[in-house]
C-alpha atoms as a PDB file:
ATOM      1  CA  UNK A   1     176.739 112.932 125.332  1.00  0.00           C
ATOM      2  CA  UNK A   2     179.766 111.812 124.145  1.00  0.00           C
ATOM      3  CA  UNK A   3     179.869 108.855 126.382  1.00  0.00           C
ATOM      4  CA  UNK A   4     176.383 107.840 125.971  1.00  0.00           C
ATOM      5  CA  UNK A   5     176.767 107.379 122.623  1.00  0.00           C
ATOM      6  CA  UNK A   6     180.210 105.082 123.016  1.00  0.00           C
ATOM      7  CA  UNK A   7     178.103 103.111 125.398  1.00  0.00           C
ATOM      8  CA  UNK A   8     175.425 102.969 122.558  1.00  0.00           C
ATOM      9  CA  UNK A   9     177.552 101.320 120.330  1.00  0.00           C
ATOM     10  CA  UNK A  10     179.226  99.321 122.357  1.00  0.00           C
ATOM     11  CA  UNK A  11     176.390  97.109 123.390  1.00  0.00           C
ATOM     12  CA  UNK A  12     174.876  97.428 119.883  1.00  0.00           C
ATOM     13  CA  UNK A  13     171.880 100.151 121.003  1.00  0.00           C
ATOM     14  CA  UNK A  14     170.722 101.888 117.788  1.00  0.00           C
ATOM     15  CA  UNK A  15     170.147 105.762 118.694  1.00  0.00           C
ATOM     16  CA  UNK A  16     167.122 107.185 118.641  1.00  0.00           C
ATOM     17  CA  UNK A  17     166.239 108.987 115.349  1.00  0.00           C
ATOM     18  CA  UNK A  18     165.917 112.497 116.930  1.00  0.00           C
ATOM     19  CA  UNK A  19     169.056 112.427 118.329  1.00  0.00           C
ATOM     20  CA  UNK A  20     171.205 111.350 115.454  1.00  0.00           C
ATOM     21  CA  UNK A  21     169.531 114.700 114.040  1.00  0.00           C
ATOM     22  CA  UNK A  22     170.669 116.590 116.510  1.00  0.00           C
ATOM     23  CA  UNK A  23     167.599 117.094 118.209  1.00  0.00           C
ATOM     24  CA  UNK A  24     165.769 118.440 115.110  1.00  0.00           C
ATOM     25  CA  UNK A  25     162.996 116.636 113.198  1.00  0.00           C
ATOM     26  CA  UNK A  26     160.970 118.155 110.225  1.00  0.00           C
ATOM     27  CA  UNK A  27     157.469 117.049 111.850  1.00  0.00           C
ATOM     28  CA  UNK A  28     158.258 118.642 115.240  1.00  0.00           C
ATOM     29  CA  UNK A  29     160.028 122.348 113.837  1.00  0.00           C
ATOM     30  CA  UNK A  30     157.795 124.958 114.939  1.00  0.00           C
ATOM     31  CA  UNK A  31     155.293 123.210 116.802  1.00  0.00           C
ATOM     32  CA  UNK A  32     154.001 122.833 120.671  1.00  0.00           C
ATOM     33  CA  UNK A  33     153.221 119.546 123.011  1.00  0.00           C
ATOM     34  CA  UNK A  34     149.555 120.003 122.199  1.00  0.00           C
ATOM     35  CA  UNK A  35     149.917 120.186 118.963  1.00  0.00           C
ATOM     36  CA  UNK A  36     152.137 117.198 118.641  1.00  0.00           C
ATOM     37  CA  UNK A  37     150.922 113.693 117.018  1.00  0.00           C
ATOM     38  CA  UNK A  38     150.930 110.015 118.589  1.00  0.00           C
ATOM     39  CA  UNK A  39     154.275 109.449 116.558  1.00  0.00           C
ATOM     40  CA  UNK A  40     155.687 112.773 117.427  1.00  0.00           C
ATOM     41  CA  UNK A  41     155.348 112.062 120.933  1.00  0.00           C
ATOM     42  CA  UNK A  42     156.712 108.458 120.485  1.00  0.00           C
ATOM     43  CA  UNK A  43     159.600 110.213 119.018  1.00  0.00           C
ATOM     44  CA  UNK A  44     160.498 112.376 122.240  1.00  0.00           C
ATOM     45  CA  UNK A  45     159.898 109.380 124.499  1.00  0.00           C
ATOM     46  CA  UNK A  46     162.125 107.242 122.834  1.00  0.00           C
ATOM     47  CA  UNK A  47     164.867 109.694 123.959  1.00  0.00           C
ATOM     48  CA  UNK A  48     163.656 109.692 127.162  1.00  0.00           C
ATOM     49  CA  UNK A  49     163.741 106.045 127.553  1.00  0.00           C
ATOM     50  CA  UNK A  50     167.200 105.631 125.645  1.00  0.00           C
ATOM     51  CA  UNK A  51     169.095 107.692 128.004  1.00  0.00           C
ATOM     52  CA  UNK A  52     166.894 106.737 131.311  1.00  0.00           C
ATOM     53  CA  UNK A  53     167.657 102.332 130.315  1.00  0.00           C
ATOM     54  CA  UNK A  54     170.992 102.662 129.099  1.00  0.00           C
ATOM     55  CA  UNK A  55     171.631 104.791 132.872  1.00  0.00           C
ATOM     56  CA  UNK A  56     169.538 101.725 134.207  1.00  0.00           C
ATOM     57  CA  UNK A  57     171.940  99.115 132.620  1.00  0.00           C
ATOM     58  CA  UNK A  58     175.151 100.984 134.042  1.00  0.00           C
ATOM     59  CA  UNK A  59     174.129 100.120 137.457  1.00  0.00           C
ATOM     60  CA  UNK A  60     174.081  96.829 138.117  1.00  0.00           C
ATOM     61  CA  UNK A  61     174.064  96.627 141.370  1.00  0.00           C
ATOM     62  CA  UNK A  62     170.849  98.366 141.756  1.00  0.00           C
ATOM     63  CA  UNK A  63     168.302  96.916 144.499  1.00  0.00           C
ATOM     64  CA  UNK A  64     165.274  98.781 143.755  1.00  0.00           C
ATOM     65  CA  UNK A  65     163.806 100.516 140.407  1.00  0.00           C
ATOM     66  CA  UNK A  66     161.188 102.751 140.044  1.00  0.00           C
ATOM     67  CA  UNK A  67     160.328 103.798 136.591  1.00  0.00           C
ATOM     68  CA  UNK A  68     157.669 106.197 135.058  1.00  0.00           C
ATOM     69  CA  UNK A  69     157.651 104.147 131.272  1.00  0.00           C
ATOM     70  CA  UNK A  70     153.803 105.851 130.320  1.00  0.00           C
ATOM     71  CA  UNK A  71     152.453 104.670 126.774  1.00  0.00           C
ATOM     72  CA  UNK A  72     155.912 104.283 125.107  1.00  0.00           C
ATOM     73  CA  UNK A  73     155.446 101.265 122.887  1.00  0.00           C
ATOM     74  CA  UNK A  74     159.338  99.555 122.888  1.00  0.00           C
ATOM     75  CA  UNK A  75     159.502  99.723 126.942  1.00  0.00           C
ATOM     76  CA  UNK A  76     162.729  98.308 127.572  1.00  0.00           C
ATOM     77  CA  UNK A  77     163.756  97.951 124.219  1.00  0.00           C
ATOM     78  CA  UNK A  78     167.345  99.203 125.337  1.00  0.00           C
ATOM     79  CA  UNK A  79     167.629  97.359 127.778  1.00  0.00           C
ATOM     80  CA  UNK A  80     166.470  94.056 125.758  1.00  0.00           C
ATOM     81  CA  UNK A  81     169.208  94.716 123.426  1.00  0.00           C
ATOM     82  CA  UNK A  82     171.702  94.976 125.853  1.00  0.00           C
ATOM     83  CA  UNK A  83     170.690  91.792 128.041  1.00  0.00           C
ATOM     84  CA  UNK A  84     171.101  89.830 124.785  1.00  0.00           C
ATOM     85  CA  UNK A  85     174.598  91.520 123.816  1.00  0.00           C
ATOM     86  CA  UNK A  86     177.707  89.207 123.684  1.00  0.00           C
ATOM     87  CA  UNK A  87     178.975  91.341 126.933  1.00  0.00           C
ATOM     88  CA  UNK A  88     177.123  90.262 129.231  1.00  0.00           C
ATOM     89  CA  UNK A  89     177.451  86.244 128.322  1.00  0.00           C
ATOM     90  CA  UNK A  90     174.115  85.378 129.045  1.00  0.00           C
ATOM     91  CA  UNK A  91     174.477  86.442 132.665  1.00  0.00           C
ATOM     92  CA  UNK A  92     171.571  88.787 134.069  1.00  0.00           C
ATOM     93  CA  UNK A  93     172.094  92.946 133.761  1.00  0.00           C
ATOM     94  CA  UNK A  94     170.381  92.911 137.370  1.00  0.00           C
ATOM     95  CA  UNK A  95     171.380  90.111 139.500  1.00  0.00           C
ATOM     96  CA  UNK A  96     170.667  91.821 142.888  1.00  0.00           C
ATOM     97  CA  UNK A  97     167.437  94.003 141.614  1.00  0.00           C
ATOM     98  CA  UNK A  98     164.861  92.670 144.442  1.00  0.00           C
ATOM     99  CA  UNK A  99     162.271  95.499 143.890  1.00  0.00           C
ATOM    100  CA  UNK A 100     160.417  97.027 141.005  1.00  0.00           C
ATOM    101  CA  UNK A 101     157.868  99.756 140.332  1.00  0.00           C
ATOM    102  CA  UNK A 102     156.834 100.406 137.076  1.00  0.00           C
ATOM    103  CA  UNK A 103     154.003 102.688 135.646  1.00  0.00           C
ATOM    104  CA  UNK A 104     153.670 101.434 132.145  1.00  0.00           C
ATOM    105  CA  UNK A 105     150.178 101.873 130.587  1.00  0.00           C
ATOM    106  CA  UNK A 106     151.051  99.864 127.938  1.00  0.00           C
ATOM    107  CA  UNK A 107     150.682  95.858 127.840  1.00  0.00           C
ATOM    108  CA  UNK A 108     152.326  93.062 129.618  1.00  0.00           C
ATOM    109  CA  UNK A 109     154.423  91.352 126.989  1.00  0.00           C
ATOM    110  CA  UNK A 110     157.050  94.125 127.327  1.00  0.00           C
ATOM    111  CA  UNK A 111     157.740  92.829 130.747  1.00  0.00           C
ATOM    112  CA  UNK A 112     158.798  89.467 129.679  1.00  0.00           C
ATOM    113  CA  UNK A 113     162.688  90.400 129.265  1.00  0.00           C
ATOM    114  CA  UNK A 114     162.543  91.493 133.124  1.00  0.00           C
ATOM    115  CA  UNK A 115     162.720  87.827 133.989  1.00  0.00           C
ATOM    116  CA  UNK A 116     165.305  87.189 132.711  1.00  0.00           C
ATOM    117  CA  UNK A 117     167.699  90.698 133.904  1.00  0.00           C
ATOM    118  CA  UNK A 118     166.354  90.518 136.915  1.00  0.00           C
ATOM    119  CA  UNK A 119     166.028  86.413 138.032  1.00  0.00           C
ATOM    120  CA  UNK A 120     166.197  87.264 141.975  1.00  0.00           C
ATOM    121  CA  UNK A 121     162.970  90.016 141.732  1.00  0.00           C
ATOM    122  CA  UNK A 122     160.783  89.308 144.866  1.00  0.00           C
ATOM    123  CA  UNK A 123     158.265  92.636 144.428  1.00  0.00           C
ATOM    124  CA  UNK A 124     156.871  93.644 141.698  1.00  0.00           C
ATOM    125  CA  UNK A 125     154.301  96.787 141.434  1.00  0.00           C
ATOM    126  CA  UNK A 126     152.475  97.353 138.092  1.00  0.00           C
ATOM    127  CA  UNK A 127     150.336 100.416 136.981  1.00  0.00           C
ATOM    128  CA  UNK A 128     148.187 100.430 134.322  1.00  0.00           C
ATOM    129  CA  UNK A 129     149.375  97.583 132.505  1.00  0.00           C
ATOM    130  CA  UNK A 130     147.176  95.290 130.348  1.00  0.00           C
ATOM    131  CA  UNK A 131     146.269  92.235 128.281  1.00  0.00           C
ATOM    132  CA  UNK A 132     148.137  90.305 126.652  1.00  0.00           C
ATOM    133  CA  UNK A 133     150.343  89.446 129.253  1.00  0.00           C
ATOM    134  CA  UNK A 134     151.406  85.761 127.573  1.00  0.00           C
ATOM    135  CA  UNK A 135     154.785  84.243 127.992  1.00  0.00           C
ATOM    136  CA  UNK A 136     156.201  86.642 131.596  1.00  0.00           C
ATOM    137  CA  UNK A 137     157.648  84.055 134.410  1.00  0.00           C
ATOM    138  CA  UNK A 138     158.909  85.366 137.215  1.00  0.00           C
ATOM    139  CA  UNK A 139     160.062  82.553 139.716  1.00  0.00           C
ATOM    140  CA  UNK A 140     161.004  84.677 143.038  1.00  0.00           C
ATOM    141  CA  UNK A 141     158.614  87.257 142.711  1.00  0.00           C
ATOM    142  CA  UNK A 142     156.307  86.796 146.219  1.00  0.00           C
ATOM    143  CA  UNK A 143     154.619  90.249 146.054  1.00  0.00           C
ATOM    144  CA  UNK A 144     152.568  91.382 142.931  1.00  0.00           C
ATOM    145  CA  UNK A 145     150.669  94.295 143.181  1.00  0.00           C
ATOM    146  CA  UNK A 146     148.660  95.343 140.190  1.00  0.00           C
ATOM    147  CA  UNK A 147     146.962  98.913 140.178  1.00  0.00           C
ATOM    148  CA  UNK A 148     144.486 100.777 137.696  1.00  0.00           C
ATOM    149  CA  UNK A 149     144.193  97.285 136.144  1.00  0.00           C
ATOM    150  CA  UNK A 150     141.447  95.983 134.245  1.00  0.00           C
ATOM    151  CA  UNK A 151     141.875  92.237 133.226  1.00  0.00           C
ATOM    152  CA  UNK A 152     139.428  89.503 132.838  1.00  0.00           C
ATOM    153  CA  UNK A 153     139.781  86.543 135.411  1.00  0.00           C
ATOM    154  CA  UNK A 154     140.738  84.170 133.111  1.00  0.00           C
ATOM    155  CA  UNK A 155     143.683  86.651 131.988  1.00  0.00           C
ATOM    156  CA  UNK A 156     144.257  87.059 135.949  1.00  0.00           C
ATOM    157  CA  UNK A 157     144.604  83.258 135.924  1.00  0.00           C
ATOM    158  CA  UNK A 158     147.231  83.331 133.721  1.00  0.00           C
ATOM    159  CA  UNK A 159     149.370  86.346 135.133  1.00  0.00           C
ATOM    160  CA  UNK A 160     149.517  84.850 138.778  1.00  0.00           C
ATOM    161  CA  UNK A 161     150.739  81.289 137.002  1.00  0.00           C
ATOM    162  CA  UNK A 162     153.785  83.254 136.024  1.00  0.00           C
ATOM    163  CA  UNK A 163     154.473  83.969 140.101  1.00  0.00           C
ATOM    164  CA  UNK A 164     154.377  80.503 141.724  1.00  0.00           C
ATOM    165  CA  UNK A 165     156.293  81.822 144.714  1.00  0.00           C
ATOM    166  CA  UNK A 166     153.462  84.096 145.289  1.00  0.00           C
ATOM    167  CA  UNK A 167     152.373  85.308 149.113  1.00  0.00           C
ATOM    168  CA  UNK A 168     150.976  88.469 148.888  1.00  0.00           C
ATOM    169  CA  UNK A 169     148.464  89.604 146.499  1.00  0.00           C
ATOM    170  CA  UNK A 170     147.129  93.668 145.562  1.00  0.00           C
ATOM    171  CA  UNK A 171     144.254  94.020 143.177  1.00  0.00           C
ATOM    172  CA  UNK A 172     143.293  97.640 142.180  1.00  0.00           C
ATOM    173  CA  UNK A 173     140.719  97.159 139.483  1.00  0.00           C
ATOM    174  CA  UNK A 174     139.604 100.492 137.516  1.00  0.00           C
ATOM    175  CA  UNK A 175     137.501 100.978 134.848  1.00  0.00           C
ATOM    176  CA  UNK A 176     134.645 103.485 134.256  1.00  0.00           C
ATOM    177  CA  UNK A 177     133.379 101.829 130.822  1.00  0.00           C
ATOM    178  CA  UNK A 178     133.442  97.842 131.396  1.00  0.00           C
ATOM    179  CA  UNK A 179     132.848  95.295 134.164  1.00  0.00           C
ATOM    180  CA  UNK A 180     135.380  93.144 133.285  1.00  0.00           C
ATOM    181  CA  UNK A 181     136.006  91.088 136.396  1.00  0.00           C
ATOM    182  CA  UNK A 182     134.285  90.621 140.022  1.00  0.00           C
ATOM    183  CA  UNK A 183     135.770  90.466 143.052  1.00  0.00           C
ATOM    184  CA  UNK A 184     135.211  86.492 142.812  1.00  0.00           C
ATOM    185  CA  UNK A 185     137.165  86.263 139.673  1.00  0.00           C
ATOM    186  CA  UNK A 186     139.699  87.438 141.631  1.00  0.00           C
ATOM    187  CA  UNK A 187     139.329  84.789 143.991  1.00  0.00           C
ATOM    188  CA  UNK A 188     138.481  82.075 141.583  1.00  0.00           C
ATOM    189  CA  UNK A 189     142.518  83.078 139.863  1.00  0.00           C
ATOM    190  CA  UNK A 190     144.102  82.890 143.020  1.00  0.00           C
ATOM    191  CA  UNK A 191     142.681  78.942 143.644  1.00  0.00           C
ATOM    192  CA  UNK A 192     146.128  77.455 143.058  1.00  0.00           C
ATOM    193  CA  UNK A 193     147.463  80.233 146.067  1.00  0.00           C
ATOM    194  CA  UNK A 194     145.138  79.076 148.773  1.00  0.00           C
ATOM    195  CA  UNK A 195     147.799  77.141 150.968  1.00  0.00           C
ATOM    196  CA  UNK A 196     150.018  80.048 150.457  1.00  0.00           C
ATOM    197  CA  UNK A 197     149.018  83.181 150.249  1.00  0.00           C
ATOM    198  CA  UNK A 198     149.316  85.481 153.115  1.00  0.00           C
ATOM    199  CA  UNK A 199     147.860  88.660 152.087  1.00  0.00           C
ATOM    200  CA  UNK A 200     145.235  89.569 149.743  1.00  0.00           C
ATOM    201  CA  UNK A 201     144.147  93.490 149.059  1.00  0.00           C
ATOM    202  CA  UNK A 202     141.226  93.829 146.406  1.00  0.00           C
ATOM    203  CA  UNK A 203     140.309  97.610 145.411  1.00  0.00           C
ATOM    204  CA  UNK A 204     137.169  97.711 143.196  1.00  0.00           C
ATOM    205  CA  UNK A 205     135.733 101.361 144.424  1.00  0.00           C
ATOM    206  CA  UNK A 206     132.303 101.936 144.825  1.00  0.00           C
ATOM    207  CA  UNK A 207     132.421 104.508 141.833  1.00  0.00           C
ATOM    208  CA  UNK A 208     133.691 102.076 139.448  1.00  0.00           C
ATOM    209  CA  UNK A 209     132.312  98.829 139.873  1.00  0.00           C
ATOM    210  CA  UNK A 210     128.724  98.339 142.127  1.00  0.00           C
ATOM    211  CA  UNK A 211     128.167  94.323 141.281  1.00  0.00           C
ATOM    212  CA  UNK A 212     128.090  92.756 138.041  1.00  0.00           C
ATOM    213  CA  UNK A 213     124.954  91.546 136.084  1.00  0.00           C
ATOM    214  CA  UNK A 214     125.571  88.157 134.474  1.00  0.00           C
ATOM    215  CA  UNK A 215     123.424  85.136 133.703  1.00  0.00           C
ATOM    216  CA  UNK A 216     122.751  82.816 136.411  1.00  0.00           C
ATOM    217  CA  UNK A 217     125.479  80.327 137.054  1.00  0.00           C
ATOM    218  CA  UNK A 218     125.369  76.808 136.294  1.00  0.00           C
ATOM    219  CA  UNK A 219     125.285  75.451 139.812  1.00  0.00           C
ATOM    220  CA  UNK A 220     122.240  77.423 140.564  1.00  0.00           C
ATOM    221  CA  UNK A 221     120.443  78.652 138.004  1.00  0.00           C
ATOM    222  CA  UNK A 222     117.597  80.288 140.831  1.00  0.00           C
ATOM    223  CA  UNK A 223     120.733  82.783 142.045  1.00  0.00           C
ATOM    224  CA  UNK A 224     122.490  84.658 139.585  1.00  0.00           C
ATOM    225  CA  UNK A 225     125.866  85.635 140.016  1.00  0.00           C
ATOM    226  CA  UNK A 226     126.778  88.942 141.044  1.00  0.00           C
ATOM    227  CA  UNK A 227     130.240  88.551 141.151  1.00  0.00           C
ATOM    228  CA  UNK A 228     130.418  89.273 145.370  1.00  0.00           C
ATOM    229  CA  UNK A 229     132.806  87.308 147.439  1.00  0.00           C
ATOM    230  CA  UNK A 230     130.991  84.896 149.983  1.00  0.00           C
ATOM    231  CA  UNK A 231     133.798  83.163 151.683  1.00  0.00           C
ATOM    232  CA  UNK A 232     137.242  83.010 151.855  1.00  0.00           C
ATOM    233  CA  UNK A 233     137.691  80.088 154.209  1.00  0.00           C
ATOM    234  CA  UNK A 234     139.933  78.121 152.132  1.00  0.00           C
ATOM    235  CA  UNK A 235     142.810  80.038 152.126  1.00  0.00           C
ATOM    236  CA  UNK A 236     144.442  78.580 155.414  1.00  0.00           C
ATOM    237  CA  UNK A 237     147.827  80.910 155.364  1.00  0.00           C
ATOM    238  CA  UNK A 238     145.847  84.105 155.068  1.00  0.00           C
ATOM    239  CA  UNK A 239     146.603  86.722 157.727  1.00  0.00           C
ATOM    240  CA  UNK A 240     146.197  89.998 156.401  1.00  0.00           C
ATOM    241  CA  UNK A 241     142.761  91.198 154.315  1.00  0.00           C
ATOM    242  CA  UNK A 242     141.635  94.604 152.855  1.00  0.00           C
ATOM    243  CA  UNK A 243     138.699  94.930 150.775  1.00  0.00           C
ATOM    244  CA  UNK A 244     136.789  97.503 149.553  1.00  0.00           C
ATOM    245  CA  UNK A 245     132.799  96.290 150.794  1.00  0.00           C
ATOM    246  CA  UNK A 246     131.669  96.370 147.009  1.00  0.00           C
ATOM    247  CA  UNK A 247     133.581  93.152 147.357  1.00  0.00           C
ATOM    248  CA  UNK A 248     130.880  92.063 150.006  1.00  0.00           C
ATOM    249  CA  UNK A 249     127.553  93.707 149.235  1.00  0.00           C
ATOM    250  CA  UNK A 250     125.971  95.769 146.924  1.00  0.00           C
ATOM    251  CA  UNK A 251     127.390  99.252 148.429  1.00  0.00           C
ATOM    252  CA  UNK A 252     125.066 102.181 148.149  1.00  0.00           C
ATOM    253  CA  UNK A 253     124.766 105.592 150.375  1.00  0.00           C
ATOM    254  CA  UNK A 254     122.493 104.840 153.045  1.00  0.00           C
ATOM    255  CA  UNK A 255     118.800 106.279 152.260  1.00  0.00           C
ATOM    256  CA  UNK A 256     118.642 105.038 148.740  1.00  0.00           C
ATOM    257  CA  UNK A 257     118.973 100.884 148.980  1.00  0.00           C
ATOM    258  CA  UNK A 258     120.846 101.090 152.265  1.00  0.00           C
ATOM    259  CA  UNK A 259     117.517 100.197 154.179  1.00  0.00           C
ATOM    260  CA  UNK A 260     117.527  96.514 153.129  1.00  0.00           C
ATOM    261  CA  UNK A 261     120.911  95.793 152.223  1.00  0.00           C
ATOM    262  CA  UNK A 262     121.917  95.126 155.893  1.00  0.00           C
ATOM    263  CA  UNK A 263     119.080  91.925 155.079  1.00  0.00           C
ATOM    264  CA  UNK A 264     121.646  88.757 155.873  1.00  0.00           C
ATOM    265  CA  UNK A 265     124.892  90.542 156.298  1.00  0.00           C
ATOM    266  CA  UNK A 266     124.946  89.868 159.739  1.00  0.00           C
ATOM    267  CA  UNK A 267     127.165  86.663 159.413  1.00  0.00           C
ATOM    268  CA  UNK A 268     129.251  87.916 156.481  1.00  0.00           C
ATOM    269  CA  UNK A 269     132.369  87.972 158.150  1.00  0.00           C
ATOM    270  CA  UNK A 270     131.836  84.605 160.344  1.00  0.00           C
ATOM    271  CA  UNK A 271     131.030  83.196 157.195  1.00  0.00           C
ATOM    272  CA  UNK A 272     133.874  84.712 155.177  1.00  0.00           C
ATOM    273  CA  UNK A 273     137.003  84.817 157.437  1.00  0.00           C
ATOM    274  CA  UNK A 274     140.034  81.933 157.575  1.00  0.00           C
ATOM    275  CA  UNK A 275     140.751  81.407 161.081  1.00  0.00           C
ATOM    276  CA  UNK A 276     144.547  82.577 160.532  1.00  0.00           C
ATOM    277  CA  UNK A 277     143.335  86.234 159.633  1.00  0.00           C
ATOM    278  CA  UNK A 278     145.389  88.929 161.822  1.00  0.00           C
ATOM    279  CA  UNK A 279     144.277  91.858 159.579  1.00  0.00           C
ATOM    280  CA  UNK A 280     141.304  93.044 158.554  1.00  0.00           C
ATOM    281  CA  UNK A 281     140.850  96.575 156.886  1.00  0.00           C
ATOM    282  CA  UNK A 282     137.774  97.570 155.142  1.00  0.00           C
ATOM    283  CA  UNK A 283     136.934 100.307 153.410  1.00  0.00           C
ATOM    284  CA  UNK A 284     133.305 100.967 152.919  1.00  0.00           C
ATOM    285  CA  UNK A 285     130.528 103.839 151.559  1.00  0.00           C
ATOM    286  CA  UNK A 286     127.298 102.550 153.381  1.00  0.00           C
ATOM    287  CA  UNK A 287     127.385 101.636 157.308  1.00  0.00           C
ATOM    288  CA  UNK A 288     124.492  99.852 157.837  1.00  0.00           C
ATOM    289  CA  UNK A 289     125.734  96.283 156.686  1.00  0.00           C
ATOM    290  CA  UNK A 290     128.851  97.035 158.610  1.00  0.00           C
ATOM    291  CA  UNK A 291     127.170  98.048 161.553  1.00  0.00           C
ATOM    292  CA  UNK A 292     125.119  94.606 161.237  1.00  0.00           C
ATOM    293  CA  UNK A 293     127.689  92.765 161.062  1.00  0.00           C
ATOM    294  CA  UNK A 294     130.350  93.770 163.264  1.00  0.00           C
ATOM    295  CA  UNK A 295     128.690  92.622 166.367  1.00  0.00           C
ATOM    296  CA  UNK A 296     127.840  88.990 164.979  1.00  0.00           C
ATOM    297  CA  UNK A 297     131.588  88.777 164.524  1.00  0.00           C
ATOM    298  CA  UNK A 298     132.546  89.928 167.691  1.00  0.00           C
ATOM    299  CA  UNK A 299     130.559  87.154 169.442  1.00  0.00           C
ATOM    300  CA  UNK A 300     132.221  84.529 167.508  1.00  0.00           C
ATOM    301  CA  UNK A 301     135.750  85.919 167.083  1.00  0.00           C
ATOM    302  CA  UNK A 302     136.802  82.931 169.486  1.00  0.00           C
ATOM    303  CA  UNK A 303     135.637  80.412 166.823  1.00  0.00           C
ATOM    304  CA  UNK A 304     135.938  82.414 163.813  1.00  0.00           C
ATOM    305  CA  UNK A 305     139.468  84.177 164.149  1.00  0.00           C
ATOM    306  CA  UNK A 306     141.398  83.440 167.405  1.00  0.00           C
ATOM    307  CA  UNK A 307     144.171  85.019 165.892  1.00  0.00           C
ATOM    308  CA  UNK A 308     142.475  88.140 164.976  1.00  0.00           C
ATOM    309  CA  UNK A 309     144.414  91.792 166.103  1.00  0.00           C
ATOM    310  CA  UNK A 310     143.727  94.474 164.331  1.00  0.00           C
ATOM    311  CA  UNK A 311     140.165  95.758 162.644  1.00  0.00           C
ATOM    312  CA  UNK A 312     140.650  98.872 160.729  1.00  0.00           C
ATOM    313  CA  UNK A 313     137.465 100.645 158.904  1.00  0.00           C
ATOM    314  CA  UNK A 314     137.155 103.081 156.815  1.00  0.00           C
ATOM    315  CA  UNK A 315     133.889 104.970 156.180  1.00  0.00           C
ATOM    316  CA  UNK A 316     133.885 107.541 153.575  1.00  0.00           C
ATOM    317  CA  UNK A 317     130.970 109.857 154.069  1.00  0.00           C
ATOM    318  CA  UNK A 318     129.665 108.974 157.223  1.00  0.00           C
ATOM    319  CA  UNK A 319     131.894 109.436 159.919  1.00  0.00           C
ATOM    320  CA  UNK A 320     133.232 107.592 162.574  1.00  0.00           C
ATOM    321  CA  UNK A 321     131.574 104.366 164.488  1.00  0.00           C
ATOM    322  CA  UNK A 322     128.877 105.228 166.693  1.00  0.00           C
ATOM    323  CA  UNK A 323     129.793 104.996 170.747  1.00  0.00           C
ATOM    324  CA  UNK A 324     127.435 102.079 170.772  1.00  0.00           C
ATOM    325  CA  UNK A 325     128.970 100.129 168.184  1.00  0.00           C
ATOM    326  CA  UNK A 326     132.406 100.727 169.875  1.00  0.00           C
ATOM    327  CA  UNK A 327     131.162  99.489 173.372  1.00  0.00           C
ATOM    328  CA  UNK A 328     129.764  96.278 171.997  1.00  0.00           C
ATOM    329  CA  UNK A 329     133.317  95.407 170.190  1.00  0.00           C
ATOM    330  CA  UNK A 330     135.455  95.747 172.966  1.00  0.00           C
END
């Protein structure tokens, strides 16, 4: 403890209120976890994070991080304060740090220091954050994964400006109360990647988003947009593709709308493939589209994806591929 506490005040780190008491604080004597308040519980976290970022900061040659930060609101306060200490001379805490996983639940702006400690980052995986996200540049990253995200695609717009190395791209969108974003906002923020980007995953789940209702679109005001992705053609450097089919079609257990939803699917992958695709992995609730589909594609794989190796689906209630299907693939 000792020692932690030097290292405290040698880079300037105030210590954490419940620890200067000596562990004690009048509004948590006597009382349980569940019984605790927001502030309470920001108090016992903000122990947790002091000694987990000042253990952080003493290893500098660390390569990879992964860090559970939950809905602490000064994430990386500590190690803020020590970045911009006289000791380190402006030179990054991190230079080697290539890899980070964070779960933070909290918003973006407390990531913006992490540019700066860590200027050589290449990966960077994100759970839970959110908006605002203003003012985070990260010049090397190339791999950005965002999960159990919910952002708007103009605020998607304006997170993957602050990666222009970018190649690879995973979306998990979740959220049971809002339809924030559609698979093509997705696409629409990623414009700027199209000559680079070499792999795209986009996660909506059927249970969480089944196509957006919004007033018809400008360019067509016959065909309103429901948010589905029609064609991914112009990203040339694209190889490898998973999507969930609520990117594709309006997904529904077969038996309910599944009778017409197969209704001009058939081409959905000639139509929607770049011919560098290597990879394609789909994940999907009602077969019948798939099923409709599949065979199309097969006959024009030649034209559509020469470079095509690998089709991986996933069906989750109805089993495997039928024999038939199988036969007419090979």
């Amino acid at each position: 403890m000792d020692f932690i506490l030097q290292t405290a005040s040698k880079f300037g780190v105030p210590v954490p209120e419940l620890l200067r008491l000596g562990g004690a604080h009048p509004s948590l004597e006597g009382r349980r976890g569940w019984a605790l308040s927001d502030d309470d519980m920001q108090r016992l976290v903000t122990v947790r994070a002091f000694f987990a970022e000042l253990i952080i900061a003493h290893t500098p040659n660390i390569l990879t991080l992964d860090y559970s930060i939950g809905r602490y609101r000064n994430a990386f306060q500590v190690l803020t304060t020590i970045q911009d200490s006289s000791s380190f001379h402006r030179q990054p805490i991190f230079p080697l740090l290539k890899n980070v996983h964070l779960r933070l639940f909290g918003p973006g702006t407390f990531l913006r220091p992490l540019s700066e400690m860590a200027p050589n980052l290449q990966t960077l995986r994100i759970q839970g954050v959110t908006a605002p996200m203003e003012g985070w540049h990260f010049e090397k990253v190339k791999d950005l994964r965002l999960s159990s995200s919910n952002f708007t695609g103009s605020e998607l717009r304006g997170i993957l400006t602050g990666c222009p190395a970018l190649t690879n791209f995973e979306y998990d969108y979740y959220s049971l109360r809002d339809e924030r974003c559609a698979p093509q906002d997705v696409v629409d923020a990623l414009e700027s990647f199209e000559p680079q980007l070499e792999g795209l995953s986009l996660k909506f789940h059927s249970n969480t988003w089944a196509g957006r209702r919004r007033e018809p679109s400008t360019t067509d005001q016959n065909q309103p947009d429901s948010g589905l992705i029609t064609s991914l053609k112009h990203f040339t450097a694209l190889m490898n593709l998973q999507l969930d089919s609520v990117c594709l079609w309006e997904d529904a257990v077969e038996g309910s709308a599944g009778e017409d939803q197969g209704n001009g699917t058939e081409q959905i992958f000639v139509n929607l493939l770049p011919r560098a695709v290597r990879s394609l992995r789909v994940t999907y609730k009602s077969p019948r589209p798939f099923h409709d589909a599949l065979p199309v594609f097969a006959r024009n794989l030649g034209d559509c994806c020469p470079e095509l190796q690998l089709v991986h689906n996933k069906l989750l209630f109805d089993g495997p591929l039928s024999q038939g299907l199988l036969d007419q693939l090979r």
